[in-house]
N, C-alpha and C. Protein backbone atom coordinates (compact mmCIF):
# COMPACT_ATOMS: atom_id res chain seq x y z
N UNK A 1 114.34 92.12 126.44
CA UNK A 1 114.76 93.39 125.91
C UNK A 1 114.08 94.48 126.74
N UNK A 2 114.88 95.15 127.25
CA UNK A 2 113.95 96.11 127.99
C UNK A 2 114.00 97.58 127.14
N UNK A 3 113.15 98.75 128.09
CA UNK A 3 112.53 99.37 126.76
C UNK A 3 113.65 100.62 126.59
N UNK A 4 114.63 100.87 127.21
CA UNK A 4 115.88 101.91 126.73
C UNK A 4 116.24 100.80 125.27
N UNK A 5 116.47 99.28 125.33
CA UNK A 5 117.10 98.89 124.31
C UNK A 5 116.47 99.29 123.69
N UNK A 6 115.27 98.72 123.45
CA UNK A 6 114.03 98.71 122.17
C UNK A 6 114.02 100.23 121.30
N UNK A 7 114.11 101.46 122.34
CA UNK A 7 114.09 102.74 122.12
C UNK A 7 115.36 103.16 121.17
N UNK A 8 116.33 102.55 121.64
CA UNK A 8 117.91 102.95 121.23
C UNK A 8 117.80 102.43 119.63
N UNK A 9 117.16 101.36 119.93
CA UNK A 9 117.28 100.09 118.16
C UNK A 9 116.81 100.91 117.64
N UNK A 10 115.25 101.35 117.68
CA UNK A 10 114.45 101.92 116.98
C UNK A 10 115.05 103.22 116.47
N UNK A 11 115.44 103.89 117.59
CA UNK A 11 116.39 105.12 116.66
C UNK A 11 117.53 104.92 116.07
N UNK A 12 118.40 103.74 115.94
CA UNK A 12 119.31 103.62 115.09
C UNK A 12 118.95 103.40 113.90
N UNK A 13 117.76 102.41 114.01
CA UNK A 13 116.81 102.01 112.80
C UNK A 13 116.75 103.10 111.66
N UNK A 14 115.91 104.30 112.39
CA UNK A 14 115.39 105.01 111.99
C UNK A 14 116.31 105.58 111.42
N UNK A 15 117.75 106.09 111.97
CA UNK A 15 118.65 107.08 111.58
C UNK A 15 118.91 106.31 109.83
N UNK A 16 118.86 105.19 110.21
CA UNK A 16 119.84 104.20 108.61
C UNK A 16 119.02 104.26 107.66
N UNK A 17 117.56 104.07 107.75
CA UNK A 17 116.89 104.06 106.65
C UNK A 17 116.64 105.70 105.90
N UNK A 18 117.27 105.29 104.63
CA UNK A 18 116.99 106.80 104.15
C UNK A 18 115.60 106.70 102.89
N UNK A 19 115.13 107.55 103.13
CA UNK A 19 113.70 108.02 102.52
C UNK A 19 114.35 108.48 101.04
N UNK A 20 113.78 107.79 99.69
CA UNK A 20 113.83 108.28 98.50
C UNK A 20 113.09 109.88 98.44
N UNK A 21 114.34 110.44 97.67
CA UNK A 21 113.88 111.84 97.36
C UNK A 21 113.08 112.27 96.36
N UNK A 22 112.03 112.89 96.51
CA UNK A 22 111.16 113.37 95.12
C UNK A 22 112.20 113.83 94.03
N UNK A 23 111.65 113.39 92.31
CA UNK A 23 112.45 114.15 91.40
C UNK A 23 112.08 115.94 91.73
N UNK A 24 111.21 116.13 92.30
CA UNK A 24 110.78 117.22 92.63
C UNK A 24 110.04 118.03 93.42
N UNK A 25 109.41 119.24 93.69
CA UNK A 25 108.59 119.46 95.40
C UNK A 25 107.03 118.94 94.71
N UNK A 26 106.79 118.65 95.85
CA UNK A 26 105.49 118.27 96.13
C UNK A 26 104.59 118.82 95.46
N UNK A 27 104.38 120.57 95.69
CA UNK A 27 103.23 120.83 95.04
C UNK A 27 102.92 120.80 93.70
N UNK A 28 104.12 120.11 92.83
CA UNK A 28 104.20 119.93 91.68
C UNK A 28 103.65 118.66 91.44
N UNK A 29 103.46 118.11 91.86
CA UNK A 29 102.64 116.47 91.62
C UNK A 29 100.81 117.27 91.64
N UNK A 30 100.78 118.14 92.58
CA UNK A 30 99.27 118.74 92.28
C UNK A 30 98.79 119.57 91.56
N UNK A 31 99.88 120.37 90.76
CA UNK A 31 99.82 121.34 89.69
C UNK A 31 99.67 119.81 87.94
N UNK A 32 100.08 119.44 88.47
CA UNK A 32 100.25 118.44 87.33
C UNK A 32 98.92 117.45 87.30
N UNK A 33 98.80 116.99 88.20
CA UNK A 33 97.42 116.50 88.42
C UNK A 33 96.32 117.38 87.92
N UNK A 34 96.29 118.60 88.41
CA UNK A 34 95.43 119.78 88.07
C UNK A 34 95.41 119.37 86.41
N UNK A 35 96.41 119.85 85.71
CA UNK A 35 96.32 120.17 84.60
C UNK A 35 96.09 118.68 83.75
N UNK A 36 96.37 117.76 84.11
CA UNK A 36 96.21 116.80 83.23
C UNK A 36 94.32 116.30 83.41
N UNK A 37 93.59 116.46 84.82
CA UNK A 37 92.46 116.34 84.54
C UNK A 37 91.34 118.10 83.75
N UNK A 38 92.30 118.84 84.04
CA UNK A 38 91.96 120.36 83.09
C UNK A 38 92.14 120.04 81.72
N UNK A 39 92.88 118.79 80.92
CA UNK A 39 93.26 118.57 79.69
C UNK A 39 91.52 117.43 79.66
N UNK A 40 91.58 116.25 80.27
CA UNK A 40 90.48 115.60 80.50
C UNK A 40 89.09 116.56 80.23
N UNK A 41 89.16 116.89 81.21
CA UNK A 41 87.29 117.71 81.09
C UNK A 41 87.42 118.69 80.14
N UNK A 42 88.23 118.97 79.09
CA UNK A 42 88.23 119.84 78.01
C UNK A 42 87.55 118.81 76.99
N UNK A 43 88.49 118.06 76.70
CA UNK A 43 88.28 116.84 76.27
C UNK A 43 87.06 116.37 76.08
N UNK A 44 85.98 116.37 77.26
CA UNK A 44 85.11 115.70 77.60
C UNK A 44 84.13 116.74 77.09
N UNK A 45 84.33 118.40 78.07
CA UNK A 45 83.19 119.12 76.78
C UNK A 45 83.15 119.43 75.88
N UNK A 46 84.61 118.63 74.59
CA UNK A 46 84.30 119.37 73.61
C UNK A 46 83.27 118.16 73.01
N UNK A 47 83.11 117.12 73.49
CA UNK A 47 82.00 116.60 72.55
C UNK A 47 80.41 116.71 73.30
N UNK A 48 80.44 117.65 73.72
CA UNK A 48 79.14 118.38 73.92
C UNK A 48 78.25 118.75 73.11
N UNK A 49 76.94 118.52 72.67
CA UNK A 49 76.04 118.33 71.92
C UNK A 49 77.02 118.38 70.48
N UNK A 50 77.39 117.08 70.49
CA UNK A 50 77.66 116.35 69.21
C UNK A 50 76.24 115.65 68.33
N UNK A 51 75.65 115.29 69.03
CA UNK A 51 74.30 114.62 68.48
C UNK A 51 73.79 115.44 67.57
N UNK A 52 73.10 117.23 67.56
CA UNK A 52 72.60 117.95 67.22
C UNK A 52 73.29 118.59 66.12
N UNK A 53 74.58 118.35 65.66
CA UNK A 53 75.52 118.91 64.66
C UNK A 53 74.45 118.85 63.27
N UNK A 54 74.17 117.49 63.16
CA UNK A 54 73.19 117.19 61.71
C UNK A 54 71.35 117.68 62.54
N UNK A 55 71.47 118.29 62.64
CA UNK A 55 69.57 118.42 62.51
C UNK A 55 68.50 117.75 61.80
N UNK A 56 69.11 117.52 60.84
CA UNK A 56 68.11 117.21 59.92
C UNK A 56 67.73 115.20 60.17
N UNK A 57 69.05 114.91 60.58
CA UNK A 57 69.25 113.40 61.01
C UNK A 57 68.62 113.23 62.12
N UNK A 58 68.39 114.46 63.13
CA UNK A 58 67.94 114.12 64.52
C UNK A 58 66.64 114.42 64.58
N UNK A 59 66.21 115.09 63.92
CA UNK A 59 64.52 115.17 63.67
C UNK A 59 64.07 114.20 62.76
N UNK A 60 64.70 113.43 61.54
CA UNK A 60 64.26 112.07 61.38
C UNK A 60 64.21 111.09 62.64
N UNK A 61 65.20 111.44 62.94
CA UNK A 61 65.14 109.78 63.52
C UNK A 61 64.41 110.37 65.25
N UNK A 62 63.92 111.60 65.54
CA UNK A 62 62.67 111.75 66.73
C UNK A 62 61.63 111.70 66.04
N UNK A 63 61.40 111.52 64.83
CA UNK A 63 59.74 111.64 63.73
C UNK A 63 59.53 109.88 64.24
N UNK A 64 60.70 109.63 63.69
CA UNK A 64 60.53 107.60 63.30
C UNK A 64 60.27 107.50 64.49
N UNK A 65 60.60 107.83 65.69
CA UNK A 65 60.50 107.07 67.67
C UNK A 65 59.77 107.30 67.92
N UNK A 66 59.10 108.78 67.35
CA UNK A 66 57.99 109.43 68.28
C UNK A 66 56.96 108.58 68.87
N UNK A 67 56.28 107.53 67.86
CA UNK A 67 55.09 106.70 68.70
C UNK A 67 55.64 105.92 69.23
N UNK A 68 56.99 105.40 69.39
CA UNK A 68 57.86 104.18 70.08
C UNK A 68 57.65 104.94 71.16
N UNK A 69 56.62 104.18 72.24
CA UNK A 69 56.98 104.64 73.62
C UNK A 69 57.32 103.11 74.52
N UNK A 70 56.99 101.73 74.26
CA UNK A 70 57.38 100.94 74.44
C UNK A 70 59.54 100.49 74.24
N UNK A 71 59.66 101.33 73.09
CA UNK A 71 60.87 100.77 72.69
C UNK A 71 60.89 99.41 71.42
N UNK A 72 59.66 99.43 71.58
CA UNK A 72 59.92 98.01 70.31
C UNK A 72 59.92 98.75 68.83
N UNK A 73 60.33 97.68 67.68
CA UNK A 73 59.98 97.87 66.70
C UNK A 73 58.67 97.54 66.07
């Protein structure tokens, strides 16, 4: 095969295969991305100092640990 053939195939090749079309443009796959991890990290800070809601539970239970510096019971 010499290389005009090889060249010629390859662009016929090329002409036939057709490329699937986006349902839509591009920068819309990154606006969407955007917003679905903008839905995520909302998500994520709203349980931001959840621990501290009860006070009264979290200063028991730092009274009871306080001499636990090993971790044992």
């Amino acid at each position: 095969m010499s290389l005009a053939t090889a060249l010629q195939t390859s662009m016929v090749l090329t002409e036939t295969v057709h490329a699937r079309e986006l349902p839509f443009d591009a920068i819309w796959f990154g606006v969407i991305a955007f917003a679905i991890f903008a839905a995520l990290g909302f998500v994520v800070y709203s349980y931001r100092d959840v621990a501290n809601r009860h006070r009264s539970k979290a200063e028991a239970y730092a009274a009871r640990h306080a001499g636990d510096e090993h971790g044992g019971h």
